[in-house]
PDB file of N, CA and C in Angstrom:
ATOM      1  N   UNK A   1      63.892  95.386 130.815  1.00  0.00           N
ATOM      2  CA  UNK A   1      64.596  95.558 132.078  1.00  0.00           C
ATOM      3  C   UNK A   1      63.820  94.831 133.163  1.00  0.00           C
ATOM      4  N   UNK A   2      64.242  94.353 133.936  1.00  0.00           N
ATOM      5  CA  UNK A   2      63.904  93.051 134.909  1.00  0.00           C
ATOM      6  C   UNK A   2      64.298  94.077 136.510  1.00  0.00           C
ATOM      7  N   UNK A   3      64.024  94.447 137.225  1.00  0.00           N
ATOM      8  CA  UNK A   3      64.233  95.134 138.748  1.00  0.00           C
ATOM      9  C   UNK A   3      64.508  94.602 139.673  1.00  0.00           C
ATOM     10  N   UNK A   4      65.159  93.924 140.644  1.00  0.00           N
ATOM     11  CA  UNK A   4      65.186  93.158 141.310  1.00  0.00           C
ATOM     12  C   UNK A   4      65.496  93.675 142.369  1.00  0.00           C
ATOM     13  N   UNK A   5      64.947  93.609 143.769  1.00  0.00           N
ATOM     14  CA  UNK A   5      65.397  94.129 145.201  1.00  0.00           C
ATOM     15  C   UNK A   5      65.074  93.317 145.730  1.00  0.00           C
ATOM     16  N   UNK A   6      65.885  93.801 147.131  1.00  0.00           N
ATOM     17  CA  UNK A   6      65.937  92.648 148.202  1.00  0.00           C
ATOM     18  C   UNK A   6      67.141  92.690 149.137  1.00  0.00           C
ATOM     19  N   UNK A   7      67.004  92.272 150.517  1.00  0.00           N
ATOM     20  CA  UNK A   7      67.415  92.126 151.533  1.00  0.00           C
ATOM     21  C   UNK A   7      68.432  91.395 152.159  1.00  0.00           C
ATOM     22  N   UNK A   8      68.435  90.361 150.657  1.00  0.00           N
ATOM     23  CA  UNK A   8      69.588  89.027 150.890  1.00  0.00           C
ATOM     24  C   UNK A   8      69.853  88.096 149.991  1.00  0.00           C
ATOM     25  N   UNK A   9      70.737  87.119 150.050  1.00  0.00           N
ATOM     26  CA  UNK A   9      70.540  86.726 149.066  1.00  0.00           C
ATOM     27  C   UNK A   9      69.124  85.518 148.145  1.00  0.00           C
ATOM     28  N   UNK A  10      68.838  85.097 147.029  1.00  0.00           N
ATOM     29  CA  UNK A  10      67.796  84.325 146.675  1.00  0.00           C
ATOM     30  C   UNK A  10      67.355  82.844 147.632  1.00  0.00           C
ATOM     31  N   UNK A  11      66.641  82.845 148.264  1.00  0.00           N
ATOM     32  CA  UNK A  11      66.621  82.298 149.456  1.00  0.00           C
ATOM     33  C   UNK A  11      65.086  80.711 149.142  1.00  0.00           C
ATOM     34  N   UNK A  12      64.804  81.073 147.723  1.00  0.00           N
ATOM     35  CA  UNK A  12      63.201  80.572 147.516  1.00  0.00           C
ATOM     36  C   UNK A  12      62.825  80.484 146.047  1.00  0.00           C
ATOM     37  N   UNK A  13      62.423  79.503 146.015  1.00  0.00           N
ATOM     38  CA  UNK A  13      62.356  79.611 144.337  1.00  0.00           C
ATOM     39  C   UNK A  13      63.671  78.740 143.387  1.00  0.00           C
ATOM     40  N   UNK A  14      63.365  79.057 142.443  1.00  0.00           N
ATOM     41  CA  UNK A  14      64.266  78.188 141.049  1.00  0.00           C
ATOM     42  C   UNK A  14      65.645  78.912 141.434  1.00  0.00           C
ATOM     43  N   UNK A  15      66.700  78.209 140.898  1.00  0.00           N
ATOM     44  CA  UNK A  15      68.439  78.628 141.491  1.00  0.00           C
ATOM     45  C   UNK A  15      67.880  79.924 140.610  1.00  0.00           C
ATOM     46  N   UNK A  16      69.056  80.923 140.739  1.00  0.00           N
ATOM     47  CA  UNK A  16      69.386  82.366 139.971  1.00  0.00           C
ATOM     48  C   UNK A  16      70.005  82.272 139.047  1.00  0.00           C
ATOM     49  N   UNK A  17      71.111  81.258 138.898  1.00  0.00           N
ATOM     50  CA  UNK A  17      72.179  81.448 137.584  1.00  0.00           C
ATOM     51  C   UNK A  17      71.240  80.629 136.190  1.00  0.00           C
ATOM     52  N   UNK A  18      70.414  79.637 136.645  1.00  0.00           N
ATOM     53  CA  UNK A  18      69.765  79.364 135.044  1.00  0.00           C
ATOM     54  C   UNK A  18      69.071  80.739 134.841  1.00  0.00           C
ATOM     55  N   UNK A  19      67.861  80.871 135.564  1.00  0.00           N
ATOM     56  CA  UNK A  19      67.564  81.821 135.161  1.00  0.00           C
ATOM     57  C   UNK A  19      67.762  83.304 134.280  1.00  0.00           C
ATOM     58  N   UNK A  20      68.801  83.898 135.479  1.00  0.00           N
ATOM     59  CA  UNK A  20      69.864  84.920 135.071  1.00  0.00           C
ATOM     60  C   UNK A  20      70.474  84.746 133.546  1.00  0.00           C
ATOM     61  N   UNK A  21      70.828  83.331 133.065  1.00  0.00           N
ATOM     62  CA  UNK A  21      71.829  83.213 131.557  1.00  0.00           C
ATOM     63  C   UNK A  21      70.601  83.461 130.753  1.00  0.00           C
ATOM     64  N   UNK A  22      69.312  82.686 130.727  1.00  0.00           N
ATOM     65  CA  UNK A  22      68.138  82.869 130.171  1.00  0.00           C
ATOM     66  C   UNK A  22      67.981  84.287 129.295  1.00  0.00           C
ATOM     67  N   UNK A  23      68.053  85.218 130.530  1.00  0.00           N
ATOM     68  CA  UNK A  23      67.805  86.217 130.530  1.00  0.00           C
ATOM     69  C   UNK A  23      68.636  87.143 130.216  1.00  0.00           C
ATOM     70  N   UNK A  24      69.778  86.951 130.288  1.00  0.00           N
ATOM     71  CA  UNK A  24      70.827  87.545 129.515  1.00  0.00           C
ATOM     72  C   UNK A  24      71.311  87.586 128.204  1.00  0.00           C
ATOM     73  N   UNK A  25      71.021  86.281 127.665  1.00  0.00           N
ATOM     74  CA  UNK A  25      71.021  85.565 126.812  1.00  0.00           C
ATOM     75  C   UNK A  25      69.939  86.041 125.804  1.00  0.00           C
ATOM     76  N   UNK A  26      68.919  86.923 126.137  1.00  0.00           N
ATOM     77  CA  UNK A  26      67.835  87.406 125.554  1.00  0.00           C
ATOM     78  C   UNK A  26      67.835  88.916 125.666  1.00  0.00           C
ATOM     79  N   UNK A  27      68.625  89.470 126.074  1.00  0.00           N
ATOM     80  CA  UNK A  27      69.511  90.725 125.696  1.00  0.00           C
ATOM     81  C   UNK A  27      69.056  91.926 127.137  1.00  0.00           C
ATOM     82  N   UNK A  28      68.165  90.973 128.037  1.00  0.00           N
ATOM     83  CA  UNK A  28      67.663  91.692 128.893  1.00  0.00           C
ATOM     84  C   UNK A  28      68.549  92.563 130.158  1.00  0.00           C
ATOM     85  N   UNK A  29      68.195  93.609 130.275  1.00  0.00           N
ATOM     86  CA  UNK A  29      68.652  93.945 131.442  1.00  0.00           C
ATOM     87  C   UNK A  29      68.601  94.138 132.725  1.00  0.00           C
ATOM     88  N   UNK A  30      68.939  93.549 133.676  1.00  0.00           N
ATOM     89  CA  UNK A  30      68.628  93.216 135.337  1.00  0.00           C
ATOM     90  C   UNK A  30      69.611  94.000 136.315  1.00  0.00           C
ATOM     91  N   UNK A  31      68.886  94.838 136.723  1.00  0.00           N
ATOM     92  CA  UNK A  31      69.439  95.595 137.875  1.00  0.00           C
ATOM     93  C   UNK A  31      68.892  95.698 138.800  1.00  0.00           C
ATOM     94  N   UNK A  32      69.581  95.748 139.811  1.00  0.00           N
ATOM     95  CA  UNK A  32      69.695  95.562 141.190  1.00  0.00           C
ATOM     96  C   UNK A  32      69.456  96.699 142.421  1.00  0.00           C
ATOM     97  N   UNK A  33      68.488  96.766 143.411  1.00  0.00           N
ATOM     98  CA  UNK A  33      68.377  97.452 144.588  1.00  0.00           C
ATOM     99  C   UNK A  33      68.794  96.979 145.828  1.00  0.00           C
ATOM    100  N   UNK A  34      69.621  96.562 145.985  1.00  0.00           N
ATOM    101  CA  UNK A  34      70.191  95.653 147.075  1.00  0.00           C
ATOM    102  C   UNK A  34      69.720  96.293 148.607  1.00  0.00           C
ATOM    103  N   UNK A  35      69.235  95.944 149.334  1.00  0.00           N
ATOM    104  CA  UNK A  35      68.391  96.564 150.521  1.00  0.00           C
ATOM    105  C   UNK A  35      69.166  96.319 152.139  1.00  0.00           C
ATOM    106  N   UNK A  36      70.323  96.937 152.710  1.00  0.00           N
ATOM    107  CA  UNK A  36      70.679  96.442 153.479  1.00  0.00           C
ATOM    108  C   UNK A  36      70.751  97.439 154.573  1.00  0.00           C
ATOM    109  N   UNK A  37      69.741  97.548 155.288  1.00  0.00           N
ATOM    110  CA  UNK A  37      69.177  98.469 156.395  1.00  0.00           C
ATOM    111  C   UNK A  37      69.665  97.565 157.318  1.00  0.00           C
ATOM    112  N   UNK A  38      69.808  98.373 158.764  1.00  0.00           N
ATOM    113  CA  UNK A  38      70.326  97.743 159.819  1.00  0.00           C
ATOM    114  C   UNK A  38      69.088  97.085 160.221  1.00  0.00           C
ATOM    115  N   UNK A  39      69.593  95.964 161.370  1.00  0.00           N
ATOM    116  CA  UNK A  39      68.461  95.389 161.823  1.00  0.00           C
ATOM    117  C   UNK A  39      68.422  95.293 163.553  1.00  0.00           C
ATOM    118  N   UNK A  40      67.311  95.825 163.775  1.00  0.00           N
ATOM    119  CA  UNK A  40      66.687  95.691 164.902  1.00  0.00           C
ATOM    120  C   UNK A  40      66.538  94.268 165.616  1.00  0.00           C
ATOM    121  N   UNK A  41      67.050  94.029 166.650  1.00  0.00           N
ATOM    122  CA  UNK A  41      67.033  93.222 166.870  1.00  0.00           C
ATOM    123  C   UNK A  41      68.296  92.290 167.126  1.00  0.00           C
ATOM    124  N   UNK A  42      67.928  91.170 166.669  1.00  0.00           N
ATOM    125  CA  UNK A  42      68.602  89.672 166.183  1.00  0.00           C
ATOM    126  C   UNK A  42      68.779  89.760 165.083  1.00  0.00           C
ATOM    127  N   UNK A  43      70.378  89.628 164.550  1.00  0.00           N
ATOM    128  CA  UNK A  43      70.220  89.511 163.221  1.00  0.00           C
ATOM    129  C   UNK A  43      70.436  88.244 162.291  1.00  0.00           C
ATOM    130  N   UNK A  44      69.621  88.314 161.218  1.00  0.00           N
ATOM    131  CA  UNK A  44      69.313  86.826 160.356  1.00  0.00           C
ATOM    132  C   UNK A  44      70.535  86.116 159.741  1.00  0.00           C
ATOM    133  N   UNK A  45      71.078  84.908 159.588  1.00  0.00           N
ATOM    134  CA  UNK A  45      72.078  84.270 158.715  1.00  0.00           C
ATOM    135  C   UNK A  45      72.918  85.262 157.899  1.00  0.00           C
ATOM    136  N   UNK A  46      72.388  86.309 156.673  1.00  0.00           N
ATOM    137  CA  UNK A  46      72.936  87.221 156.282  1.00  0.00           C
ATOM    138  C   UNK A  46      73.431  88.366 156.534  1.00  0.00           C
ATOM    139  N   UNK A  47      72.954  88.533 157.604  1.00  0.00           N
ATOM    140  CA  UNK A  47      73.645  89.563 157.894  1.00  0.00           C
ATOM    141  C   UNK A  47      75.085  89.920 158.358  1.00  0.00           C
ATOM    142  N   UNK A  48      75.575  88.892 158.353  1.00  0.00           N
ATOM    143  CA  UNK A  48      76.693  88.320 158.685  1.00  0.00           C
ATOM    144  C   UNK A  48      77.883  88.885 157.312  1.00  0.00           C
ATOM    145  N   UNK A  49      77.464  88.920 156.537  1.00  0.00           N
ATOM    146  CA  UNK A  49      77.823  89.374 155.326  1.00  0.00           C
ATOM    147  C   UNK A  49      78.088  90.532 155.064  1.00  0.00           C
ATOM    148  N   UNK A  50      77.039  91.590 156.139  1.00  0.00           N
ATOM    149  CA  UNK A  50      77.576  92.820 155.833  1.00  0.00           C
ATOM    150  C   UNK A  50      77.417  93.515 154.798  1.00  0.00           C
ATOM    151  N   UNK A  51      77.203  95.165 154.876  1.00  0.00           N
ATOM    152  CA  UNK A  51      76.168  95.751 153.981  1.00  0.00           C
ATOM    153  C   UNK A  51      77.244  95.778 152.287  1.00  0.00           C
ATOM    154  N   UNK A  52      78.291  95.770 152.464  1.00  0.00           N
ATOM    155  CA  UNK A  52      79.125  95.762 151.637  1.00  0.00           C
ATOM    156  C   UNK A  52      79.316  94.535 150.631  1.00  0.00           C
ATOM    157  N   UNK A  53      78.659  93.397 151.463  1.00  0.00           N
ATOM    158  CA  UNK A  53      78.712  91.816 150.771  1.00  0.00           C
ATOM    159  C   UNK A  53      77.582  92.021 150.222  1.00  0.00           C
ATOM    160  N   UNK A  54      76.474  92.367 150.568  1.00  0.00           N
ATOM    161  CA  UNK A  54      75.435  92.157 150.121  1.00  0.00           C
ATOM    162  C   UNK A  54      75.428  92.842 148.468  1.00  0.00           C
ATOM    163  N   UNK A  55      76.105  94.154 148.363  1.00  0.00           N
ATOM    164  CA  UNK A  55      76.342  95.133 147.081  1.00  0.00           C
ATOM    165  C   UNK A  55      76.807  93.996 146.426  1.00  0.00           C
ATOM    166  N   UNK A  56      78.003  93.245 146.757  1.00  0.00           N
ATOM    167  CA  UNK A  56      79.182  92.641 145.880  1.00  0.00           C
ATOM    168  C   UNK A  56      78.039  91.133 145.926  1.00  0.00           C
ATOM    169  N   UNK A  57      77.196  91.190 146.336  1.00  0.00           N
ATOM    170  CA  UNK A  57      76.377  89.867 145.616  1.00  0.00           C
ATOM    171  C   UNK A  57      75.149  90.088 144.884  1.00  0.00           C
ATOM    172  N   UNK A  58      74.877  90.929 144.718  1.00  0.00           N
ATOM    173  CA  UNK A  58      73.994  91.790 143.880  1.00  0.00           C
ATOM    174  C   UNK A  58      74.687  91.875 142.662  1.00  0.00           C
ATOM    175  N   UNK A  59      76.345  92.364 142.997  1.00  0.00           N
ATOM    176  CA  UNK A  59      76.885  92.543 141.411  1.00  0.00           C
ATOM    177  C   UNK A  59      77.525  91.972 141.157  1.00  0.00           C
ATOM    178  N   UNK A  60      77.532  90.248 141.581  1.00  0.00           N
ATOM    179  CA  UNK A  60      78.795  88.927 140.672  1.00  0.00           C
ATOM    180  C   UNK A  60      77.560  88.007 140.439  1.00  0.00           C
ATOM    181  N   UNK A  61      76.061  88.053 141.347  1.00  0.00           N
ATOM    182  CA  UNK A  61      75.131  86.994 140.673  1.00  0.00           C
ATOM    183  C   UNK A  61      74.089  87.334 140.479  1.00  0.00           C
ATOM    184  N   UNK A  62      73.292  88.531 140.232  1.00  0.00           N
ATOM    185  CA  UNK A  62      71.873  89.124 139.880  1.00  0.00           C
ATOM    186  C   UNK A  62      72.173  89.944 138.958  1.00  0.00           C
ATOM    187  N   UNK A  63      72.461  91.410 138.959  1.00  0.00           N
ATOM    188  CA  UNK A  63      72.419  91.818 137.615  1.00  0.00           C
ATOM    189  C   UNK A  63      73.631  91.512 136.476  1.00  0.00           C
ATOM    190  N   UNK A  64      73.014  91.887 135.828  1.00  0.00           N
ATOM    191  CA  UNK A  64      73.673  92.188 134.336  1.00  0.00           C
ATOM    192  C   UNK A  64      72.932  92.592 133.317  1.00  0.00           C
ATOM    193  N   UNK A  65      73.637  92.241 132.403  1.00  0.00           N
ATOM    194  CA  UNK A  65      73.196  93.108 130.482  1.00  0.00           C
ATOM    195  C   UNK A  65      73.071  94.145 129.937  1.00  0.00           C
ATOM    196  N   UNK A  66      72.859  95.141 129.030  1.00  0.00           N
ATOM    197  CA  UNK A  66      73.247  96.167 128.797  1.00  0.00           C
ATOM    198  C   UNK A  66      72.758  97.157 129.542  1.00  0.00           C
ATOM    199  N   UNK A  67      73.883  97.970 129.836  1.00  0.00           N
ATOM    200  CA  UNK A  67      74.022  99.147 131.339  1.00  0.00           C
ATOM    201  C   UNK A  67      73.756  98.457 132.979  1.00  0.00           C
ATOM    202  N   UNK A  68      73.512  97.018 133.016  1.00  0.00           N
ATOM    203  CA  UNK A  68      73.274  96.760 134.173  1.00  0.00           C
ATOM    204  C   UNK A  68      73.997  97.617 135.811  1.00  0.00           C
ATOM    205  N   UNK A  69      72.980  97.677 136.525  1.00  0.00           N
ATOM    206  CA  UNK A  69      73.726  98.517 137.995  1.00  0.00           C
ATOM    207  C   UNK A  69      72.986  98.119 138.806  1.00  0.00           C
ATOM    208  N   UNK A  70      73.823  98.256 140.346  1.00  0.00           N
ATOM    209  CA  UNK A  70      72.958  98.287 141.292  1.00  0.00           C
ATOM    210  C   UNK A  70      73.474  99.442 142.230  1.00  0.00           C
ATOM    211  N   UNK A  71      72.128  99.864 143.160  1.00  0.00           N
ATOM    212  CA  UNK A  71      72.537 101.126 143.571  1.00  0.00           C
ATOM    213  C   UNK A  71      71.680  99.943 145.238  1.00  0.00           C
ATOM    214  N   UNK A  72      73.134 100.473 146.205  1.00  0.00           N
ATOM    215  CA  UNK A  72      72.716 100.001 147.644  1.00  0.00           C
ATOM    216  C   UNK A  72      72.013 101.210 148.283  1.00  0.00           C
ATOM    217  N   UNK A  73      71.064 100.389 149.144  1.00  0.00           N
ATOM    218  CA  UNK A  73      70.347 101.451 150.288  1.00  0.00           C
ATOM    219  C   UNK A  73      70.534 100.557 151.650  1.00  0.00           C
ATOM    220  N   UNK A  74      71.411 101.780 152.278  1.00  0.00           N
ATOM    221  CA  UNK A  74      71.938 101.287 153.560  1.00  0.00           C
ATOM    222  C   UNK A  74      71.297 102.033 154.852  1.00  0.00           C
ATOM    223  N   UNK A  75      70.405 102.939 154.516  1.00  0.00           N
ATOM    224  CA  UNK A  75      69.690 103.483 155.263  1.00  0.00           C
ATOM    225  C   UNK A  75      68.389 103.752 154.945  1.00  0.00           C
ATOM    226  N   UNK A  76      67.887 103.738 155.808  1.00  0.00           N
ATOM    227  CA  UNK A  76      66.148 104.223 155.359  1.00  0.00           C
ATOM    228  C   UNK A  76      65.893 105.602 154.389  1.00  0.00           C
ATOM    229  N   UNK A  77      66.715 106.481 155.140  1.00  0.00           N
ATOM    230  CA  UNK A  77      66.469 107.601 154.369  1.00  0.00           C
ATOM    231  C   UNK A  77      66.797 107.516 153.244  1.00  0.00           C
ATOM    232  N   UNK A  78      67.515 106.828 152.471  1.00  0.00           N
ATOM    233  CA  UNK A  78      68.157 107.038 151.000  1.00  0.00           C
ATOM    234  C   UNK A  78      66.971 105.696 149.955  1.00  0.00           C
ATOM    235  N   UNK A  79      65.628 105.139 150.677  1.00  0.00           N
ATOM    236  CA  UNK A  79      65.607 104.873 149.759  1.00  0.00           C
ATOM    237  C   UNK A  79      64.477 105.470 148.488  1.00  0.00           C
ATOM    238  N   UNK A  80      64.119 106.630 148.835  1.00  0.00           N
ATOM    239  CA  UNK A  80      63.433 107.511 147.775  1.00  0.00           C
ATOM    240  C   UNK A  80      64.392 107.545 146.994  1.00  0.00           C
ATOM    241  N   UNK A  81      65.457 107.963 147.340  1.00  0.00           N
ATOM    242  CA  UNK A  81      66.807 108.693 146.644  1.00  0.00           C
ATOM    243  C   UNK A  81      67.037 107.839 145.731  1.00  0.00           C
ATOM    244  N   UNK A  82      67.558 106.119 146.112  1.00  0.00           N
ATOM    245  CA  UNK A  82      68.234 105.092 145.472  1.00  0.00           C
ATOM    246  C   UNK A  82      67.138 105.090 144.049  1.00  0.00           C
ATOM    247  N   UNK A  83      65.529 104.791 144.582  1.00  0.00           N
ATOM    248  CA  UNK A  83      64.901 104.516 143.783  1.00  0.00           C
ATOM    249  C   UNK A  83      64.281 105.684 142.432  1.00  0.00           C
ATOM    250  N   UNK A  84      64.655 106.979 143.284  1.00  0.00           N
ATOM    251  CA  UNK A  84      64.537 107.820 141.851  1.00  0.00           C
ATOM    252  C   UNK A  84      65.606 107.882 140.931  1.00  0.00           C
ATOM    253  N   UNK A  85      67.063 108.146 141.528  1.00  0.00           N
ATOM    254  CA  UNK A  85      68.044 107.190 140.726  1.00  0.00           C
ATOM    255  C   UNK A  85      68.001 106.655 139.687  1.00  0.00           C
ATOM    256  N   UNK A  86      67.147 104.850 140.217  1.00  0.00           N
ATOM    257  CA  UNK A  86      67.099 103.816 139.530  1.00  0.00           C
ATOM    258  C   UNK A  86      66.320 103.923 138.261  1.00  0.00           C
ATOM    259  N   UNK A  87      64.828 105.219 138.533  1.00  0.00           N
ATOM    260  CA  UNK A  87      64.321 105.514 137.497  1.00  0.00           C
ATOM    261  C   UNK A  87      64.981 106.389 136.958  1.00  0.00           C
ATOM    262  N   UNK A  88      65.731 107.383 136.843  1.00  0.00           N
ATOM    263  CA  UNK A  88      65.819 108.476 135.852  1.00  0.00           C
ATOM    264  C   UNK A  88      67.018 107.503 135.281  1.00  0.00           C
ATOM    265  N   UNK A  89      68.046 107.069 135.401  1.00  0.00           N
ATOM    266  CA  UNK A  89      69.215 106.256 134.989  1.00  0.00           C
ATOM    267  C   UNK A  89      68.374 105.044 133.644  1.00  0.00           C
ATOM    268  N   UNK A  90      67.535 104.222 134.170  1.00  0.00           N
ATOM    269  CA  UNK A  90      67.045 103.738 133.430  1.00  0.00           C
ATOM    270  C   UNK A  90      65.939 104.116 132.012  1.00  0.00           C
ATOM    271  N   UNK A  91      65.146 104.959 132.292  1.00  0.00           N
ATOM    272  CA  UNK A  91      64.653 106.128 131.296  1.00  0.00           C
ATOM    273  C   UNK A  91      65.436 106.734 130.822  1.00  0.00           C
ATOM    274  N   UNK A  92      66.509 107.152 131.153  1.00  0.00           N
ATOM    275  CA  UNK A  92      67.497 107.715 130.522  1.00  0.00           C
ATOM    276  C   UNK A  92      68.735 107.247 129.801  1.00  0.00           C
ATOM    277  N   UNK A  93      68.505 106.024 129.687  1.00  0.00           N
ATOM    278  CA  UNK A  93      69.331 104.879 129.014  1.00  0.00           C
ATOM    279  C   UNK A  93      69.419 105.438 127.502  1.00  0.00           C
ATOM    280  N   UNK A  94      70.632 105.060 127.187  1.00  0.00           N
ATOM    281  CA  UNK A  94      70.589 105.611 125.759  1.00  0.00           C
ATOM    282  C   UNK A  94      70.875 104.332 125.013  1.00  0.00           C
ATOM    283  N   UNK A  95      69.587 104.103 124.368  1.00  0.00           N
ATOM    284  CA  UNK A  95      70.115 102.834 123.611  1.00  0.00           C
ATOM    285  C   UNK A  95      70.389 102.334 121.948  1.00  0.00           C
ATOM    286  N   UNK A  96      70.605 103.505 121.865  1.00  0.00           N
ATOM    287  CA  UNK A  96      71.815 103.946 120.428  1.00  0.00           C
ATOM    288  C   UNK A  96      73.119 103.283 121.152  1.00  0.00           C
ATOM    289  N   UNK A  97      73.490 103.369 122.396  1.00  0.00           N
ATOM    290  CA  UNK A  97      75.504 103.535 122.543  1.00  0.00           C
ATOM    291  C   UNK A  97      74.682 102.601 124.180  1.00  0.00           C
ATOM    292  N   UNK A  98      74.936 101.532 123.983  1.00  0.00           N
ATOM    293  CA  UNK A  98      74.481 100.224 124.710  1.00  0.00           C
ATOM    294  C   UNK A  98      75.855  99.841 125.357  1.00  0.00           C
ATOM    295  N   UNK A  99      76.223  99.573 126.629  1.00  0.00           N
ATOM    296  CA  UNK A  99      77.505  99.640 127.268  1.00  0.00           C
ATOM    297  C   UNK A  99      76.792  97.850 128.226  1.00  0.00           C
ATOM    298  N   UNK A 100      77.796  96.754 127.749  1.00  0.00           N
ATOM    299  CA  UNK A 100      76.977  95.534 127.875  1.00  0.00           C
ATOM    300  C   UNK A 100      77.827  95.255 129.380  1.00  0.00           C
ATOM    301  N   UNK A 101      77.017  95.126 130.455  1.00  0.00           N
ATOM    302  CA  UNK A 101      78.137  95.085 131.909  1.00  0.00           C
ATOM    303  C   UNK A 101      78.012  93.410 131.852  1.00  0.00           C
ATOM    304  N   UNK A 102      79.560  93.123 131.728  1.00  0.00           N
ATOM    305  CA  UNK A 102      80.031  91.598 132.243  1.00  0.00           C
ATOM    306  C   UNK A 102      79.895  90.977 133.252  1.00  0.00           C
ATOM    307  N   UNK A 103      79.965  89.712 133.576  1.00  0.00           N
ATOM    308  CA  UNK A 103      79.953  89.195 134.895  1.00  0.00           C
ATOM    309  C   UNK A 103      81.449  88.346 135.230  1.00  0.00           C
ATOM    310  N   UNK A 104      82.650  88.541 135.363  1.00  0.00           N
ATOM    311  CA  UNK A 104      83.591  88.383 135.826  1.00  0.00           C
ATOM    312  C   UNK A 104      83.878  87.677 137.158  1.00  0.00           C
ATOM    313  N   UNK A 105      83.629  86.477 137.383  1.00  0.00           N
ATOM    314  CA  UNK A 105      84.446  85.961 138.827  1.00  0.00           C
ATOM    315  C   UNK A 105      86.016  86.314 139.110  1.00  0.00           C
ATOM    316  N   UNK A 106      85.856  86.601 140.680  1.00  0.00           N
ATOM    317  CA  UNK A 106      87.025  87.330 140.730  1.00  0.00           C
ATOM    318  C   UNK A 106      87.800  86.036 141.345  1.00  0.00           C
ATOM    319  N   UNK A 107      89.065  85.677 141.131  1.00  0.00           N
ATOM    320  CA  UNK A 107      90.090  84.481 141.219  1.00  0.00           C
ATOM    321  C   UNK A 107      89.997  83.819 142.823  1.00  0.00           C
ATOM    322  N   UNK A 108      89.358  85.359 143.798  1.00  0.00           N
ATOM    323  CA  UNK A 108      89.598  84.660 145.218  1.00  0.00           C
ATOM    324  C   UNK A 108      88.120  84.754 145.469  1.00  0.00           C
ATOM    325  N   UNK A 109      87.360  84.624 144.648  1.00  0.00           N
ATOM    326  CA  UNK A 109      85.417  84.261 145.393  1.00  0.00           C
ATOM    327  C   UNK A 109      85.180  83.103 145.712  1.00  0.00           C
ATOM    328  N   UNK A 110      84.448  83.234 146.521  1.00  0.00           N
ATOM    329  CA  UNK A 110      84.187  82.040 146.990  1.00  0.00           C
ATOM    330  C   UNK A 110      82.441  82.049 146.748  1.00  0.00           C
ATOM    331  N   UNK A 111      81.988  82.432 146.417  1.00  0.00           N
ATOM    332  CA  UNK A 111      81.048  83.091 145.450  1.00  0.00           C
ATOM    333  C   UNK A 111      79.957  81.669 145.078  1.00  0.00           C
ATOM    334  N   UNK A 112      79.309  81.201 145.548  1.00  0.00           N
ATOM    335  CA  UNK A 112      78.276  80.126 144.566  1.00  0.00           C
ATOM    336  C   UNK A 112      77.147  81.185 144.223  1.00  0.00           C
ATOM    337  N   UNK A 113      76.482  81.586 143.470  1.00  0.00           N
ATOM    338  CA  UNK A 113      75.195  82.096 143.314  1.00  0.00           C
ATOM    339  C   UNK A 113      73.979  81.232 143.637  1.00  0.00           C
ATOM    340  N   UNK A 114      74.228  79.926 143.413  1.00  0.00           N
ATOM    341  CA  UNK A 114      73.007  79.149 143.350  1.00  0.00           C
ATOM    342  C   UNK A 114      72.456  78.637 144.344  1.00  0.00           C
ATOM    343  N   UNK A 115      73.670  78.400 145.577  1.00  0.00           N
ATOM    344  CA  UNK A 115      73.679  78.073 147.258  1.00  0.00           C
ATOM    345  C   UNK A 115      73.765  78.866 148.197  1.00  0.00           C
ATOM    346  N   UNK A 116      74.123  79.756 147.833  1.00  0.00           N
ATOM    347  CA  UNK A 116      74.486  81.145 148.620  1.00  0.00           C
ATOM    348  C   UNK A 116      73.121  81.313 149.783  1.00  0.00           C
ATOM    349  N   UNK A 117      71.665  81.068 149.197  1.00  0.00           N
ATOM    350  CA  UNK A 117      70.891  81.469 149.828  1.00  0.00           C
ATOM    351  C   UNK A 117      69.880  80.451 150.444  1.00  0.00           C
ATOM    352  N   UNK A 118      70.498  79.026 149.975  1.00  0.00           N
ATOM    353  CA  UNK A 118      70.000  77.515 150.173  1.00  0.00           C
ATOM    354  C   UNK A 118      70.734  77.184 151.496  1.00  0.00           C
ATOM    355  N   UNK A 119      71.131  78.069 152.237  1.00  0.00           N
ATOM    356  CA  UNK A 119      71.470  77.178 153.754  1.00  0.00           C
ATOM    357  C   UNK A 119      70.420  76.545 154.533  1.00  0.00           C
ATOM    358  N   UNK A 120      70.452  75.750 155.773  1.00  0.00           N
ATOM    359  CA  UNK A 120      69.833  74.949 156.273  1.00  0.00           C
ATOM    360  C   UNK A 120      68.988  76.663 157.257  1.00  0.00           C
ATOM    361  N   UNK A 121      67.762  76.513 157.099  1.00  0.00           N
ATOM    362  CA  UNK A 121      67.356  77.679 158.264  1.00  0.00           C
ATOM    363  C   UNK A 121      66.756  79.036 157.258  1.00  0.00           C
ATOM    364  N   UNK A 122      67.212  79.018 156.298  1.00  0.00           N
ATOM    365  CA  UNK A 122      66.682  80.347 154.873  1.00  0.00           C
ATOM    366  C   UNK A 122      65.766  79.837 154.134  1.00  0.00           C
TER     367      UNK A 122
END
């Protein structure tokens, strides 16, 4: 199992989708803490997206593979909560009866995974 959190989308580093098939492809499972607390201030390029985009890009280009999930934290207070969650769900995986989560593009995304976080300024 591979953990992945974060604030926005992959902004640094090697694209996500080679990676991601790699890794899928090797039976691994990657789930997601998607982190979208309000922001003080000025807010950054993504935020624009909204705490709801951020979930739905967590779950069409970061996780997957068997039982993959992501659980959003939209407030400070919830993220003990999200993250004990994330552990008992995962320890508690039953992997006798393996439930393999797909990655499905939906017909109206506009969706790149690999640019999404390559704008000019991120």
């Amino acid at each position: 199992v591979v953990d992945i959190s974060g604030d926005g989308p992959n902004n640094a580093g090697a694209l996500l989708d080679p990676i991601r098939q790699v890794l899928l492809a090797e039976g691994v499972t990657i789930n997601g803490l998607p982190i979208a607390l309000p922001r003080i201030g000025g807010a950054d390029g993504f935020a624009r997206y909204g705490r709801s985009n951020l979930q739905s890009y967590f779950e069409r280009c970061v996780i997957g593979g068997p039982d993959a999930f992501a659980i959003g934290v939209t407030e400070p207070a919830m993220f003990a909560t999200a993250v004990r969650r994330k552990l008992v769900r995962e320890i508690a995986m039953n992997t006798d009866l393996v439930i393999y989560a797909t990655y499905t593009a939906r017909s109206d995304s506009t969706t790149d995974c690999n640019v999404i976080g390559q704008l000019p300024g991120r």
